[in-house]
N, C-alpha and C. Protein backbone atom coordinates (compact mmCIF):
# COMPACT_ATOMS: atom_id res chain seq x y z
N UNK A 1 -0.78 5.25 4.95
CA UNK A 1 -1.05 6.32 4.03
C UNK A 1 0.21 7.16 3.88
N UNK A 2 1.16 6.52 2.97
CA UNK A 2 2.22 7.54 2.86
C UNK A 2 2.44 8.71 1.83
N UNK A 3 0.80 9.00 0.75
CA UNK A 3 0.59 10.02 -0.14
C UNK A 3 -0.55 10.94 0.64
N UNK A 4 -0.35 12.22 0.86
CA UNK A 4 -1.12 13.38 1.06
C UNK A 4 -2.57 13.04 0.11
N UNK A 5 -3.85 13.21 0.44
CA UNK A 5 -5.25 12.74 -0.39
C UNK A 5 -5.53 14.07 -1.21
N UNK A 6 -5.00 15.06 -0.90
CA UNK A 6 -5.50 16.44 -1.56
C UNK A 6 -4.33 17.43 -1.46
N UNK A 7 -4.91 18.59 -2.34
CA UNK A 7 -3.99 19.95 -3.01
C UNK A 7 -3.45 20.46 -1.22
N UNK A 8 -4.19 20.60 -0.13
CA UNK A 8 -4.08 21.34 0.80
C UNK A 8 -3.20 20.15 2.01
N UNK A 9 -3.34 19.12 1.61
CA UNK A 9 -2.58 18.22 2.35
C UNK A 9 -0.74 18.81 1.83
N UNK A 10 -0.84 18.34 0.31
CA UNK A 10 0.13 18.41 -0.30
C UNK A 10 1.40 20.03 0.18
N UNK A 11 0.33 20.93 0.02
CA UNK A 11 0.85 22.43 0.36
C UNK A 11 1.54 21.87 1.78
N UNK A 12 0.65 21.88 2.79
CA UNK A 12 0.97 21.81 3.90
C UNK A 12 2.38 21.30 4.18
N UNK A 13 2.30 19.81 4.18
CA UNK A 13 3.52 18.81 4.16
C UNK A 13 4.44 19.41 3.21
N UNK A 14 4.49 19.92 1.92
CA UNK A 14 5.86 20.80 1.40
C UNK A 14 6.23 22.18 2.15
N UNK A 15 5.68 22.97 2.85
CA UNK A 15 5.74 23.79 3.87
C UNK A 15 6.36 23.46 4.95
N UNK A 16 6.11 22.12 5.71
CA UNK A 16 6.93 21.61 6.58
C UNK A 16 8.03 21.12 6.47
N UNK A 17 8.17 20.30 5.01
CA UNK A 17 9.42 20.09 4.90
C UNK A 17 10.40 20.97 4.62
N UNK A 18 9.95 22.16 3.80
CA UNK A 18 11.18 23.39 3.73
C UNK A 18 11.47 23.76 4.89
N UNK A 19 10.12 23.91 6.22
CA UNK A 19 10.68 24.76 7.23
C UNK A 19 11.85 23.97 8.00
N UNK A 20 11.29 22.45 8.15
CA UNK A 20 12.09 21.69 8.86
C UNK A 20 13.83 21.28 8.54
N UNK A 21 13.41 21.85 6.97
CA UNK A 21 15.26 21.70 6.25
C UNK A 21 15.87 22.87 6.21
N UNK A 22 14.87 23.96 6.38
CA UNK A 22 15.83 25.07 6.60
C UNK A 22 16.36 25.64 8.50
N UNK A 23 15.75 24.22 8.95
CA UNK A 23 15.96 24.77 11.03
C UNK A 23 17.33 24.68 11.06
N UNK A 24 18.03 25.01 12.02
CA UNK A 24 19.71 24.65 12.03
C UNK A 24 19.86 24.01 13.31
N UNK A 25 19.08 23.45 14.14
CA UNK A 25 18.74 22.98 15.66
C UNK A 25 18.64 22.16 15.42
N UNK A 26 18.23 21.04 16.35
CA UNK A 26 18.22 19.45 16.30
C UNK A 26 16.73 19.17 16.66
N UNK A 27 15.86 18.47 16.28
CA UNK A 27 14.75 18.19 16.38
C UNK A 27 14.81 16.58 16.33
N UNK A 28 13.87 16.13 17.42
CA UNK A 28 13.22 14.74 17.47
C UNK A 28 12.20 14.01 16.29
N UNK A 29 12.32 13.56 15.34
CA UNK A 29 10.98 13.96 14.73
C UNK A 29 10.16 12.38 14.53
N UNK A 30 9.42 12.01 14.57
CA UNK A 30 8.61 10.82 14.75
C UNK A 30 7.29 10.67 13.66
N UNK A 31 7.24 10.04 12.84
CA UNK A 31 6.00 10.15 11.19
C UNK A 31 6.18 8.44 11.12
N UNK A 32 5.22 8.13 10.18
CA UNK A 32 4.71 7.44 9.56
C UNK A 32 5.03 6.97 8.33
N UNK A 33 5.27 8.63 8.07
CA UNK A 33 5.25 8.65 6.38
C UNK A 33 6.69 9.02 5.86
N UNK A 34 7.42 7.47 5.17
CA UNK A 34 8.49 7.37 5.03
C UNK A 34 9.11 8.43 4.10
N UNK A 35 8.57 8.87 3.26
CA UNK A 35 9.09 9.76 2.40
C UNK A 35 9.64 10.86 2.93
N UNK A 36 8.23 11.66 3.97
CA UNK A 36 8.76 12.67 4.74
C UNK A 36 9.83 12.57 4.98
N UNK A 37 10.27 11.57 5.88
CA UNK A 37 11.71 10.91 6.57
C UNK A 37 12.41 11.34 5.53
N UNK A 38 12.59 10.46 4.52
CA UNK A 38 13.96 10.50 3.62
C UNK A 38 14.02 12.16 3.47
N UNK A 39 12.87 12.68 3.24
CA UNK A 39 13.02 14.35 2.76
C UNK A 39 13.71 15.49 3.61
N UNK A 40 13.48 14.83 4.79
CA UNK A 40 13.87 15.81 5.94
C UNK A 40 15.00 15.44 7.13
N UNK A 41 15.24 14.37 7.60
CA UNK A 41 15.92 13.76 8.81
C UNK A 41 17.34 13.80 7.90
N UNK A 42 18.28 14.00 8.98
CA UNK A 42 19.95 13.87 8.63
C UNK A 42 20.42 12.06 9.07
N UNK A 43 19.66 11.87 10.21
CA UNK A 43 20.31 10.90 10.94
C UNK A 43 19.16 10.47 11.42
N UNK A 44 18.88 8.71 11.56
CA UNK A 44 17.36 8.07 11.88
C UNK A 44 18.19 7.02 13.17
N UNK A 45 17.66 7.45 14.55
CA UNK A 45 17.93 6.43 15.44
C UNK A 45 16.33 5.26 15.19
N UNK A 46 16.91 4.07 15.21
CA UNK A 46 15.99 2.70 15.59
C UNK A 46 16.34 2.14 16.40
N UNK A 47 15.26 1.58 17.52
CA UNK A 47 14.78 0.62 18.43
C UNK A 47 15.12 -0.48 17.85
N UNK A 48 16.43 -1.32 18.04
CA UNK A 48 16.29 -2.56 17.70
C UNK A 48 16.22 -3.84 18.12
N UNK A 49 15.53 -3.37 19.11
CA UNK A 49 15.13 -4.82 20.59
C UNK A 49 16.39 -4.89 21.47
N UNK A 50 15.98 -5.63 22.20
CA UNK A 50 17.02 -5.69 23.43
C UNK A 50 17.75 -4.25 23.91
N UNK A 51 17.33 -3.68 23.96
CA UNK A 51 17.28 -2.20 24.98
C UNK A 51 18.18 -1.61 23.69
N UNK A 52 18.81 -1.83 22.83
CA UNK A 52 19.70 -1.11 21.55
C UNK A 52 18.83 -0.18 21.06
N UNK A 53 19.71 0.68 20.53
CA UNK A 53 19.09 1.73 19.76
C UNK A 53 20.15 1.65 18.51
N UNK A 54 19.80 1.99 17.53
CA UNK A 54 21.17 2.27 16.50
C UNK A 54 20.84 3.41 15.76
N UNK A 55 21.83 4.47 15.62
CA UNK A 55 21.71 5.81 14.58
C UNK A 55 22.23 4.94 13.46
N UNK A 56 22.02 5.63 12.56
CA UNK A 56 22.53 5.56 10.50
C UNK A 56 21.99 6.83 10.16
N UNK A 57 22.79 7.39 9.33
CA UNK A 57 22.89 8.03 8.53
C UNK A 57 21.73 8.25 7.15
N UNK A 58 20.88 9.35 7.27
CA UNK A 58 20.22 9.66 6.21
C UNK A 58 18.75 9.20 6.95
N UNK A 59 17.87 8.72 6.18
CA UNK A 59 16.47 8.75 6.36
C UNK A 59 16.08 7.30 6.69
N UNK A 60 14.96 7.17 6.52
CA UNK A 60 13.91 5.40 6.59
C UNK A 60 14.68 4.35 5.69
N UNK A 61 14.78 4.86 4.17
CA UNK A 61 15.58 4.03 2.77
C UNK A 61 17.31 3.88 3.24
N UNK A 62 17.97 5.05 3.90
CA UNK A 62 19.27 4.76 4.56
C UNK A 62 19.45 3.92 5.10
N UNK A 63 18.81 3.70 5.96
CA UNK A 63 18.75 3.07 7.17
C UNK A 63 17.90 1.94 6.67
N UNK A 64 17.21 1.10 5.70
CA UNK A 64 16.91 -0.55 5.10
C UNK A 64 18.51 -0.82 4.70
N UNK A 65 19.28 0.27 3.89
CA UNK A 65 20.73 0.07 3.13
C UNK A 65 21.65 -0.19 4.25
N UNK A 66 21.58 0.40 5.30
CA UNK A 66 22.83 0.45 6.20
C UNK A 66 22.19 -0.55 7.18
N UNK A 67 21.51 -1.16 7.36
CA UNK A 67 21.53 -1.62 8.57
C UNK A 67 21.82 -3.46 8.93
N UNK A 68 21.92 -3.88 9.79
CA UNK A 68 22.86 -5.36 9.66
C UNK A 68 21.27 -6.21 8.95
N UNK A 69 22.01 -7.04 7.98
CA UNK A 69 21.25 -8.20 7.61
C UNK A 69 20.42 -7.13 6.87
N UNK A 70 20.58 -6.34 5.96
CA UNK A 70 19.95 -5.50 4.95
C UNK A 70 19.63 -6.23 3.64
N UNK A 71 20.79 -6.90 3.53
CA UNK A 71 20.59 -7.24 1.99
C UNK A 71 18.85 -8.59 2.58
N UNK A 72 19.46 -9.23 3.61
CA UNK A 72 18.38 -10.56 3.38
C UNK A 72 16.85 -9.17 3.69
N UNK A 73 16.87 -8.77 4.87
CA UNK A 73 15.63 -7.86 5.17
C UNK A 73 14.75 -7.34 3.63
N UNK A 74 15.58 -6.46 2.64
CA UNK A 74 15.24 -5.88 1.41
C UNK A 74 14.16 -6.90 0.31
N UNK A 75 15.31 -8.54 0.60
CA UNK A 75 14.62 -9.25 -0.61
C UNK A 75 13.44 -9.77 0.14
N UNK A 76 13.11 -10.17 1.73
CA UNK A 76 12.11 -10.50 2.17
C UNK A 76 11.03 -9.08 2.16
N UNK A 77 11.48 -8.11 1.92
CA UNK A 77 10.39 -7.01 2.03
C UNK A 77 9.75 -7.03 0.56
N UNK A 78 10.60 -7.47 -0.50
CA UNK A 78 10.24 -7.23 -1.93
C UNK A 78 9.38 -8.36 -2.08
N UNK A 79 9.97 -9.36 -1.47
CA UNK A 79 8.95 -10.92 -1.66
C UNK A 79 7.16 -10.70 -1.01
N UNK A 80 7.40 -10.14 0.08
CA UNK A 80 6.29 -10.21 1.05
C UNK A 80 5.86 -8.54 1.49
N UNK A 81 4.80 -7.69 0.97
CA UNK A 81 4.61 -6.54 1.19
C UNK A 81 3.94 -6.68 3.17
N UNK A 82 4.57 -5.65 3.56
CA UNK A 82 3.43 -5.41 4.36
C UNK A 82 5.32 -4.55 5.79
N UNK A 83 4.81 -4.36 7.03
CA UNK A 83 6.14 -4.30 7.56
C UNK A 83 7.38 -4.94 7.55
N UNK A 84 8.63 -4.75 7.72
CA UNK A 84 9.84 -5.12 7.88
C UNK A 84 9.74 -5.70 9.39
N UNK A 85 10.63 -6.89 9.78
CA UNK A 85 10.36 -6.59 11.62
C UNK A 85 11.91 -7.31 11.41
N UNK A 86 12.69 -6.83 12.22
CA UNK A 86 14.47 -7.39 12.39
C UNK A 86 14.31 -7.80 13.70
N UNK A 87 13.05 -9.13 13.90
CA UNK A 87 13.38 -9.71 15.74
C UNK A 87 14.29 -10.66 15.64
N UNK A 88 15.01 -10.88 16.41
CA UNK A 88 15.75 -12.27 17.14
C UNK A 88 15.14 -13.59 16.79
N UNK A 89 16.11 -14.66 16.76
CA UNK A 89 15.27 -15.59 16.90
C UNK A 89 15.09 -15.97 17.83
N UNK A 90 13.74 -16.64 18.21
CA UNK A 90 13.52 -16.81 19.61
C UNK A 90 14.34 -17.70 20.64
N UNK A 91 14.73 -17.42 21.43
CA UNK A 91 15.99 -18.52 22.37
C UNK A 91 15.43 -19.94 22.85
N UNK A 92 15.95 -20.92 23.14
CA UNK A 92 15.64 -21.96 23.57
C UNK A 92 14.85 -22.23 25.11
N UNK A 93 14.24 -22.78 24.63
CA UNK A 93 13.33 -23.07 25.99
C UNK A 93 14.32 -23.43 27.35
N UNK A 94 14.36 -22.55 28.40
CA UNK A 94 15.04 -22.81 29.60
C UNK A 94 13.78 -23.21 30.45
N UNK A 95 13.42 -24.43 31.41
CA UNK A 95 12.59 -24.44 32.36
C UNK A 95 12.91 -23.35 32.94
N UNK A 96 11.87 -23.11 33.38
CA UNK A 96 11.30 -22.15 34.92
C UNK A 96 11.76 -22.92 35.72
N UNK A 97 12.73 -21.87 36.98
CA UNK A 97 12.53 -21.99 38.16
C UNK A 97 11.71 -22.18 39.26
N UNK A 98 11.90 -22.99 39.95
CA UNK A 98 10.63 -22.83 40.80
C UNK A 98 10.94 -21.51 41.88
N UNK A 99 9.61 -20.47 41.83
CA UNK A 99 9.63 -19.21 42.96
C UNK A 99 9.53 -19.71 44.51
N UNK A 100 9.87 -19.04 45.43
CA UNK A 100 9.85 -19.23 46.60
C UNK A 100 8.67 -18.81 47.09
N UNK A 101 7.86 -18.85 48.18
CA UNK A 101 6.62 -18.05 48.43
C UNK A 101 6.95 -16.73 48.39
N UNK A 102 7.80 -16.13 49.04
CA UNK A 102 8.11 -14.87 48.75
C UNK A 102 8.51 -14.10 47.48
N UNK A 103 9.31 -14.78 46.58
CA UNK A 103 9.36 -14.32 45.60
C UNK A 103 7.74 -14.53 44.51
N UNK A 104 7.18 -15.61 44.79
CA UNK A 104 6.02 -15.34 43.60
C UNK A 104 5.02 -14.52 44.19
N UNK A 105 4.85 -14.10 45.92
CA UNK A 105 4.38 -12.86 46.14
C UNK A 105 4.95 -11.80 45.43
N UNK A 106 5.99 -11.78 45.36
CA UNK A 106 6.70 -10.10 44.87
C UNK A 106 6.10 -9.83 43.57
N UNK A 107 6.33 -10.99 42.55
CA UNK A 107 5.78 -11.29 41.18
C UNK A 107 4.61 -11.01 41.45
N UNK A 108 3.19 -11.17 41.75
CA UNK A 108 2.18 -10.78 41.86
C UNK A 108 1.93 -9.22 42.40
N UNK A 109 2.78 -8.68 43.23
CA UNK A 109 2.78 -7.27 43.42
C UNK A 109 2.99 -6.49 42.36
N UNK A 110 3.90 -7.34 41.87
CA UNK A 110 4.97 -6.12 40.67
C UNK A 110 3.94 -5.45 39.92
N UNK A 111 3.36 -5.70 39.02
CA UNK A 111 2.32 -5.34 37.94
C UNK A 111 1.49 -4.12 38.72
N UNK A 112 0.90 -4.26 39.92
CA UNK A 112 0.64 -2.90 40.67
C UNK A 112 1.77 -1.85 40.82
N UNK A 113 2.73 -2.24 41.65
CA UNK A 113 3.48 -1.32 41.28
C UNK A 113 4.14 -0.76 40.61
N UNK A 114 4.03 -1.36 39.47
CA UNK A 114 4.33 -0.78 38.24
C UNK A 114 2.91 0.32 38.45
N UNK A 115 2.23 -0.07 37.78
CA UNK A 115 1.07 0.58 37.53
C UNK A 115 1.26 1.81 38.25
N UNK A 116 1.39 1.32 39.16
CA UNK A 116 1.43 3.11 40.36
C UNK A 116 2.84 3.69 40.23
N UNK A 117 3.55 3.41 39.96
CA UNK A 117 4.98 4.52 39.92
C UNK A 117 4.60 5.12 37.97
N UNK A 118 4.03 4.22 37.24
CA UNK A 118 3.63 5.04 35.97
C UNK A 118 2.53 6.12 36.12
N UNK A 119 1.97 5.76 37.33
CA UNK A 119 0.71 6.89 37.39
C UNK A 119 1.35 7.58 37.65
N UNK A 120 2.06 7.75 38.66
CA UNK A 120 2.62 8.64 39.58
C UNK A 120 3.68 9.95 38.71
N UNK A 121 4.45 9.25 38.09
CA UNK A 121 5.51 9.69 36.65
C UNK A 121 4.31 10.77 35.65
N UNK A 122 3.47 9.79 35.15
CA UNK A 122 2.41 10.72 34.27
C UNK A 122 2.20 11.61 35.26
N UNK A 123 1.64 11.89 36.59
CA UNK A 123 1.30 12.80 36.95
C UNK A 123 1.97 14.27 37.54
N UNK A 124 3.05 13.78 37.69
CA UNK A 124 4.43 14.51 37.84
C UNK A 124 4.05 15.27 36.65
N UNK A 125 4.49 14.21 35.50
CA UNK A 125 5.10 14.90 34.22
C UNK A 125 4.28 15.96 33.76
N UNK A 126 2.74 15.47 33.84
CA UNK A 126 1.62 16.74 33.88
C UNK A 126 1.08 17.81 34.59
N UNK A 127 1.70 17.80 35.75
CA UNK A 127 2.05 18.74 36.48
C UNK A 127 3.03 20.17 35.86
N UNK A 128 4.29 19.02 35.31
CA UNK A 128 5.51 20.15 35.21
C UNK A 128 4.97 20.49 33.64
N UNK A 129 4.35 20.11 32.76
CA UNK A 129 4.27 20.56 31.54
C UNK A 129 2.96 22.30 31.64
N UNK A 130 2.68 22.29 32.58
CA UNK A 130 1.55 23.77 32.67
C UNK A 130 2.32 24.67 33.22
N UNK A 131 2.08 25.72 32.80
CA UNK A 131 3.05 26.93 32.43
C UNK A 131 2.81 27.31 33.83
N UNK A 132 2.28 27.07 34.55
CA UNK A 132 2.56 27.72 35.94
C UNK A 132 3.47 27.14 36.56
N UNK A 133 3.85 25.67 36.44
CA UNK A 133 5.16 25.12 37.19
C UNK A 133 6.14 25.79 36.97
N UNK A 134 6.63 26.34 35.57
CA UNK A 134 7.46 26.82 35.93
C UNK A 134 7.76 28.50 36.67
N UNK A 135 7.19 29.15 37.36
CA UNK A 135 6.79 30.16 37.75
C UNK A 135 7.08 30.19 39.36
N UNK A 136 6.89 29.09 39.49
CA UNK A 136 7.64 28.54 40.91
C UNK A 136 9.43 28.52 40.86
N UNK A 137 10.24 28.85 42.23
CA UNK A 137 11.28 28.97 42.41
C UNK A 137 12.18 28.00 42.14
N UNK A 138 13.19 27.85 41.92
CA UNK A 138 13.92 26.74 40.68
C UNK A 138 14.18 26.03 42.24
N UNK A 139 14.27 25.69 43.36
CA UNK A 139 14.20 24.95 44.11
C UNK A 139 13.12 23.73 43.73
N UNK A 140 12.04 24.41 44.06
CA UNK A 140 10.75 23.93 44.04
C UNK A 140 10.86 22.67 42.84
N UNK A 141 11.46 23.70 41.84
CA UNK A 141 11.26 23.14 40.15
C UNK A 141 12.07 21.88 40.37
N UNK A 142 13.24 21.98 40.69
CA UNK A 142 14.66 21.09 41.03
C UNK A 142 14.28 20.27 42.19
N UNK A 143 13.35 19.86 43.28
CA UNK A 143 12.84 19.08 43.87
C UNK A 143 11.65 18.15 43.10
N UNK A 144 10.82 18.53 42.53
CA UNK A 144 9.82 18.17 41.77
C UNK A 144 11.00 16.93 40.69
N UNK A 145 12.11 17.41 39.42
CA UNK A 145 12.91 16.71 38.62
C UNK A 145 13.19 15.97 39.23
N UNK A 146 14.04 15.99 40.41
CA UNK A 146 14.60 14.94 41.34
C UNK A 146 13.63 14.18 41.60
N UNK A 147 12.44 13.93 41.63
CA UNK A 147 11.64 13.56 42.68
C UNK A 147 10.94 12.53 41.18
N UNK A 148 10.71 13.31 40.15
CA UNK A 148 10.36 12.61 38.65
C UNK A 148 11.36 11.40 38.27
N UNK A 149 12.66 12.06 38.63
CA UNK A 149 13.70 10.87 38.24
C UNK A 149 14.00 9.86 39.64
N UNK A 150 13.65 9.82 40.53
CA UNK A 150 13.64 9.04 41.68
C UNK A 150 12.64 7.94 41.08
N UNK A 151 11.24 8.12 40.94
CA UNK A 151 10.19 7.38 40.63
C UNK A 151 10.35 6.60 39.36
N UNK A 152 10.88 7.26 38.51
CA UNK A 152 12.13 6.55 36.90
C UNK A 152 12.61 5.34 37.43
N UNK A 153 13.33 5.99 38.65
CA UNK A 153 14.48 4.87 38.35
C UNK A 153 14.12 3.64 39.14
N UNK A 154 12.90 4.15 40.34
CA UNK A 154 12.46 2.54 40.88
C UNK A 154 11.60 2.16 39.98
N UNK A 155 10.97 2.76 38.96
CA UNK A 155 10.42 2.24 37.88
C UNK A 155 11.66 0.99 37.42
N UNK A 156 12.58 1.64 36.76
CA UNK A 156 12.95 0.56 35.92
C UNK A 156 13.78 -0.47 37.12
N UNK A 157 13.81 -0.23 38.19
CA UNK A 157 14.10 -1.47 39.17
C UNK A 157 12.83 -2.62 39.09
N UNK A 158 11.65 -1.86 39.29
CA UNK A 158 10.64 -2.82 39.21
C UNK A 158 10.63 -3.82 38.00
N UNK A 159 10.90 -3.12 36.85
CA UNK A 159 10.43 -3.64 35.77
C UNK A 159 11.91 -4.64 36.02
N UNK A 160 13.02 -4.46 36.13
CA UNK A 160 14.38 -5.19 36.06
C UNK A 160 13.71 -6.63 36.83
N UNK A 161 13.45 -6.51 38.09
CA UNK A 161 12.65 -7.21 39.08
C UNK A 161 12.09 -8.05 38.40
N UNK A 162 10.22 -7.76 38.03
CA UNK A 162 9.62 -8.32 37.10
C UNK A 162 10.29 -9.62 36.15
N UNK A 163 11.49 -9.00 35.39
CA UNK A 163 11.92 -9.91 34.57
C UNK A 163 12.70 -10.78 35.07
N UNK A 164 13.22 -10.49 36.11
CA UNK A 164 14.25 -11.56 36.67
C UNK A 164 13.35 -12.46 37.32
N UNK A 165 12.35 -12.02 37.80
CA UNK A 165 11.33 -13.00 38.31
C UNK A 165 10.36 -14.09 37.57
N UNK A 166 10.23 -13.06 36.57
CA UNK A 166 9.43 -14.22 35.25
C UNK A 166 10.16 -14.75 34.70
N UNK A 167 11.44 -14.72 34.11
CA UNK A 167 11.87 -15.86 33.59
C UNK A 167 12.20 -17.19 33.67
């Protein structure tokens, strides 16, 4: 749904877009609705698989123009309505290794511990977002961050793990 359905939709969303073009700060901003984008964003970072991110210049329509393999992406979007997707092609079949007992134990752990260092992260993170955390002594506060980004980072060990193990 990238058209407003009514007069009070319409108000609204032109309200936001003046306020948001007249901010002079940097804002994250995340929609749906491509137009918004073009109307408001200076600069559009995309997710483009394999851990990349890429900025371009201007909005959603900038960024179909600027981005690699644009021209083929554009005429397959005009041919075929529905999303754009810029994946890889898929790589060649490598056999599997065979796991050791120990390692396809670890592989069977992993997925729990994942699970539990994401609980653990959400619960941190919902902790520090209620206005009383911060009210506590910036020690306190600065043990808690440390302690958020500790659990991060064996997060993404696990997950590193995980993949080196499944492939």
């Amino acid at each position: 749904m990238d058209e407003p359905t009514n007069d009070l939709d319409v108000e609204t969303l032109e309200l936001l877009e003046e306020l948001l073009t007249d901010y002079q700060g940097t804002l994250l901003l995340v929609s749906h609705d491509r137009a918004f984008l073009d109307n408001v964003v200076s600069s559009t970072l995309v997710l483009e698989g394999n851990g990349q991110i890429g900025e371009y210049i201007g909005g959603y329509t900038d960024w179909l123009r600027q981005r690699p393999n644009a021209a083929t992406a554009v005429a397959a979007a005009a041919a075929k309505p529905g999303l754009i997707r810029n994946e890889p092609a898929p790589a060649a079949a490598t056999p599997k290794r065979k796991l050791s007992f120990k390692d396809q134990r670890e592989l069977e752990q992993l997925p729990a511990r994942i699970e539990q260092l994401e609980t653990a992260i959400a619960a941190h993170g919902e902790a520090m977002t209620a206005p009383e955390f911060f009210k506590q002594d910036s020690a306190t506060i600065t043990k808690a961050n440390e302690a958020v980004a500790k659990l991060q980072a064996e997060l993404e060990v696990a997950y590193a793990r995980w993949s080196e193990l499944d492939a």
